[in-house]
C-alpha atoms as a PDB file:
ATOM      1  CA  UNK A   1      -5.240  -2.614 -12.523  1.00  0.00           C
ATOM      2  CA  UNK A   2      -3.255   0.200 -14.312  1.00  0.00           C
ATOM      3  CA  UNK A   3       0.775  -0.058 -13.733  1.00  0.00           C
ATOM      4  CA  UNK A   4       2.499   2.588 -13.394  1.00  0.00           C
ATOM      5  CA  UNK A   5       6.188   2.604 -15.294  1.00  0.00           C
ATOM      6  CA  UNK A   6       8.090   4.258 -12.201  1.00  0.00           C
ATOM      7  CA  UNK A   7       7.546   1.132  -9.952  1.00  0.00           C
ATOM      8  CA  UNK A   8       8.472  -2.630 -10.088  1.00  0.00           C
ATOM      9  CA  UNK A   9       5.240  -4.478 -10.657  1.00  0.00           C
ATOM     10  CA  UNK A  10       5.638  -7.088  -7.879  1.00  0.00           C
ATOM     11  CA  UNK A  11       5.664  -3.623  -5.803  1.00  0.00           C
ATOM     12  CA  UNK A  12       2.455  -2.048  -6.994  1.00  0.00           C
ATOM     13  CA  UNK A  13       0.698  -5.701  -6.586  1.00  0.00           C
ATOM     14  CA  UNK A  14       2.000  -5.488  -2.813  1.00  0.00           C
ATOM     15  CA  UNK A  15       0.788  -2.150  -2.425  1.00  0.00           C
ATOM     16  CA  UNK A  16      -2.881  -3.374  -3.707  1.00  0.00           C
ATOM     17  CA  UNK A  17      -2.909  -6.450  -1.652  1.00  0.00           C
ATOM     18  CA  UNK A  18      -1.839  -4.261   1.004  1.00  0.00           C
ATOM     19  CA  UNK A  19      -5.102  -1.868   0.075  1.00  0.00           C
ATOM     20  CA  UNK A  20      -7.412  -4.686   0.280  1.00  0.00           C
ATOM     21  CA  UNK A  21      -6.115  -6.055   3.879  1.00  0.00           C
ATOM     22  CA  UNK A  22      -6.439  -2.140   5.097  1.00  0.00           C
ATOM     23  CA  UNK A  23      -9.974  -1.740   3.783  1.00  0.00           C
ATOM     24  CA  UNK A  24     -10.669  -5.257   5.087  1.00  0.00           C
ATOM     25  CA  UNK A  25     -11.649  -6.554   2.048  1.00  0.00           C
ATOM     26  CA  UNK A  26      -9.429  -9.502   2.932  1.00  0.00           C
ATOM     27  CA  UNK A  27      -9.853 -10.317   6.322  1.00  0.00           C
ATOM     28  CA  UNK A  28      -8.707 -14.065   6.330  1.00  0.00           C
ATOM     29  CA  UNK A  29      -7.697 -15.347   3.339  1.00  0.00           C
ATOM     30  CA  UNK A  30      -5.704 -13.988   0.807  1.00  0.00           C
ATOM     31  CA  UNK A  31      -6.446 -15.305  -2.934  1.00  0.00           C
ATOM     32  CA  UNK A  32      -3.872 -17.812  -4.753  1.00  0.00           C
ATOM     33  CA  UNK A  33      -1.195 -16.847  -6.805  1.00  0.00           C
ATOM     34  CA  UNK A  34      -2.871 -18.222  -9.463  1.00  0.00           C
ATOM     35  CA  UNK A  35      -6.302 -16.532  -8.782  1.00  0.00           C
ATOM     36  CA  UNK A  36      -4.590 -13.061  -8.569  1.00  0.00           C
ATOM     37  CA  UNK A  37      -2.348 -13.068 -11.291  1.00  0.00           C
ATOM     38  CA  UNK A  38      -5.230 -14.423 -13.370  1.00  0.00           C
ATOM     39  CA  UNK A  39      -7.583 -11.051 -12.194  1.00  0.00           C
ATOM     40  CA  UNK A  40      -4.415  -8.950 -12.476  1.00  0.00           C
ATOM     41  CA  UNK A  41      -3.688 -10.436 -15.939  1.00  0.00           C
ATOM     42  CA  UNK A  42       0.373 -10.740 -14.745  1.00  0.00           C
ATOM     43  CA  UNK A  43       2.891 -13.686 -14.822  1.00  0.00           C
ATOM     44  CA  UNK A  44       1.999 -15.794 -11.661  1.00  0.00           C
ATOM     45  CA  UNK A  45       5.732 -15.279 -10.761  1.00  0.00           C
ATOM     46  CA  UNK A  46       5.420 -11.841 -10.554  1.00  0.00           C
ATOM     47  CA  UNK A  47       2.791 -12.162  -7.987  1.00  0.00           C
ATOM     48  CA  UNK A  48       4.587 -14.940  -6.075  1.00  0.00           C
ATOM     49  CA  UNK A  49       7.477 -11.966  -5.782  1.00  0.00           C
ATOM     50  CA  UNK A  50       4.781  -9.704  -4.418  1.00  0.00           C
ATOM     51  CA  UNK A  51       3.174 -12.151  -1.619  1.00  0.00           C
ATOM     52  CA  UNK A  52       7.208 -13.263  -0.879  1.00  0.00           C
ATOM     53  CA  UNK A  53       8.126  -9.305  -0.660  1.00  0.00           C
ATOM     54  CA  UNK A  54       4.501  -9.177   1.761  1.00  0.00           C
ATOM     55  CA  UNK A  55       5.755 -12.364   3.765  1.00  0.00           C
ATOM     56  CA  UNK A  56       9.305 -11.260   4.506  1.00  0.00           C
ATOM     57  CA  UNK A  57       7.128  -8.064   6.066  1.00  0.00           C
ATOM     58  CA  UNK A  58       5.122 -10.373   8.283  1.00  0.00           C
ATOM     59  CA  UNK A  59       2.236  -8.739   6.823  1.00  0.00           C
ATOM     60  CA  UNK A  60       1.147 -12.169   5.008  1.00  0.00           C
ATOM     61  CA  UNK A  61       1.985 -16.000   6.442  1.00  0.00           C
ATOM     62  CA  UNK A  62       1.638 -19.261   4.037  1.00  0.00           C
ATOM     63  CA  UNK A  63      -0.317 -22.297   6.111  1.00  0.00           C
ATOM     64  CA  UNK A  64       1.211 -24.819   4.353  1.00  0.00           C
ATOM     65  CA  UNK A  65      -1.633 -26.970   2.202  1.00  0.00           C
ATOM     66  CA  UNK A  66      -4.454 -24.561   3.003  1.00  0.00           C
ATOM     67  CA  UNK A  67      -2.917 -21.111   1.257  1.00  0.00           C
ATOM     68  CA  UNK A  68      -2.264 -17.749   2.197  1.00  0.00           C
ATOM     69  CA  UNK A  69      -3.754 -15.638   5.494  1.00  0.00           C
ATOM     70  CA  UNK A  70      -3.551 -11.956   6.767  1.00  0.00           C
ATOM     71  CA  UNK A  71      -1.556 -11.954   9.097  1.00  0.00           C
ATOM     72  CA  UNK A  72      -1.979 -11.112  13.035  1.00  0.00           C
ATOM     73  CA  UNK A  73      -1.335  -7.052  13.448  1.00  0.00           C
ATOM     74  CA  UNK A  74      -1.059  -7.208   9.449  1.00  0.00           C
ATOM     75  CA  UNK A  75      -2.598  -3.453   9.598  1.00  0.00           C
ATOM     76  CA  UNK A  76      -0.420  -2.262  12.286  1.00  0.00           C
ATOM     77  CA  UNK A  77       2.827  -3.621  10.180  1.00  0.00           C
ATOM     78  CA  UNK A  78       1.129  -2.291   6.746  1.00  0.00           C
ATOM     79  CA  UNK A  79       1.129   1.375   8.291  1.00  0.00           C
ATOM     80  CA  UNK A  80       4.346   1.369   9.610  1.00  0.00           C
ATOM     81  CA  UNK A  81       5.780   0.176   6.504  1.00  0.00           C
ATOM     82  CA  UNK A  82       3.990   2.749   4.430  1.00  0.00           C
ATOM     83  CA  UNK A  83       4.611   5.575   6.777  1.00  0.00           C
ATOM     84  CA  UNK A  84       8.371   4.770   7.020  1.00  0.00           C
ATOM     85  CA  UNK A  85       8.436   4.868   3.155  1.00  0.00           C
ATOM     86  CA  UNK A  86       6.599   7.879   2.531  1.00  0.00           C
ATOM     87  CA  UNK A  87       8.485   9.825   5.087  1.00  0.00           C
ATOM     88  CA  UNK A  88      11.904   8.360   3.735  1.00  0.00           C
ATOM     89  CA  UNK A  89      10.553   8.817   0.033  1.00  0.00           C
ATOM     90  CA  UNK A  90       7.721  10.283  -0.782  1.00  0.00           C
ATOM     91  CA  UNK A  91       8.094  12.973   1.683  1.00  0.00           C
ATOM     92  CA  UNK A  92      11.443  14.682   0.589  1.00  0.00           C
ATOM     93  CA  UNK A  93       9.978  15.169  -2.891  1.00  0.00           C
ATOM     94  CA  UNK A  94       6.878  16.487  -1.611  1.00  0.00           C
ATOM     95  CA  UNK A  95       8.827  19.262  -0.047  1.00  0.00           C
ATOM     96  CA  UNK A  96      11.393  19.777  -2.816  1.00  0.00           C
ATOM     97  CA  UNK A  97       8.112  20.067  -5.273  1.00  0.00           C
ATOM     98  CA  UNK A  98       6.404  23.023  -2.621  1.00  0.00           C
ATOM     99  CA  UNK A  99       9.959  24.604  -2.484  1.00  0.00           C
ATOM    100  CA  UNK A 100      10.439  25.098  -6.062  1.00  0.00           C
ATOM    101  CA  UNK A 101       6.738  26.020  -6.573  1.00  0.00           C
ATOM    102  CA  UNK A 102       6.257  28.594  -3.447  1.00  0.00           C
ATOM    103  CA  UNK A 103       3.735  26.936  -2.110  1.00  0.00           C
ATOM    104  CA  UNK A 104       3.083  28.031   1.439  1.00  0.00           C
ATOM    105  CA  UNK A 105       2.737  25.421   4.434  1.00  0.00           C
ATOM    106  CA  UNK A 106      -0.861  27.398   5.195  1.00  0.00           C
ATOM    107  CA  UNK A 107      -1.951  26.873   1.731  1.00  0.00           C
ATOM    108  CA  UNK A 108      -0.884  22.659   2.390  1.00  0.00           C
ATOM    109  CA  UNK A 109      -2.868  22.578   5.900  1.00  0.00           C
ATOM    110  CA  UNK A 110      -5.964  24.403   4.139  1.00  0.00           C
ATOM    111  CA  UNK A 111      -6.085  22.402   1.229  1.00  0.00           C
ATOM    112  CA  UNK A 112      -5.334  19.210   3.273  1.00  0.00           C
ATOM    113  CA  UNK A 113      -7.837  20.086   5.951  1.00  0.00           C
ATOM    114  CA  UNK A 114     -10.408  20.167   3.451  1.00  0.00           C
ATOM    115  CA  UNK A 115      -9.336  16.904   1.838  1.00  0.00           C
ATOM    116  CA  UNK A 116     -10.376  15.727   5.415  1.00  0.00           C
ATOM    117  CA  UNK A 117     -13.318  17.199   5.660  1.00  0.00           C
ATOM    118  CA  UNK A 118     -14.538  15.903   1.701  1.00  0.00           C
ATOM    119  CA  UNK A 119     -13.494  12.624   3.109  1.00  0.00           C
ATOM    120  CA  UNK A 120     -15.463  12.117   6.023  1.00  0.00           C
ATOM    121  CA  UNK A 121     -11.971  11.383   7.961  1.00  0.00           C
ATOM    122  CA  UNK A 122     -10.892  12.348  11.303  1.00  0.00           C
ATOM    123  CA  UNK A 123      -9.032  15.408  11.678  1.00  0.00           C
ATOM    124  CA  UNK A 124      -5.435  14.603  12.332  1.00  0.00           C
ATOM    125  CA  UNK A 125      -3.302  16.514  14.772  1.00  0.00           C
END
């Protein structure tokens, strides 16, 4: 995995377990601490900060003596979180970046319509 210097690690290794439980690579079980920070190649403590930052969302739970689990409406909570921070984040410079650059809103939906349509995803509203 390739970190990126604008973001706190523990962050980006929240945002890939998050990835894995949305693409239901993890459906159940979540690996160890020890068994991601090992494939990661990170301190162990840093990943312990991402599964705590993951718990406090409700979007992981820790069964005592058997490890980690996805939680119950763990997708649900994932997209809420990450639409609440892209519109609160993400968003804002998004626009400011179009503004400066005259880019039209048409040009956007025509460019992001075929993004859709590359990407075998359903049209959105």
């Amino acid at each position: 995995m390739e970190f990126r210097e604008n973001e706190a690690i523990y962050l980006q290794i929240a945002a890939f377990v998050g990835d894995n439980i949305l693409i239901e690579k993890w459906i159940e079980k979540i690996p160890s601490v020890r068994e991601l920070a090992g494939d990661l190649q990170v301190n162990p403590n840093t990943v312990m900060r991402a599964y705590e930052f993951l718990q406090v969302k409700e979007i992981i739970i820790n069964k005592r003596g058997i490890g980690l689990f996805v939680a119950p409406d763990a997708k649900g909570k994932l997209k809420d979180y990450r639409k609440e921070r892209f519109l609160g984040q993400e968003l804002p410079e998004f626009f400011r970046n179009i503004s400066m650059l005259d880019i039209s809103i048409e040009e956007i939906q025509s460019r992001y319509v075929t993004f859709i349509q590359t990407n075998n995803q359903p049209e959105q509203p």
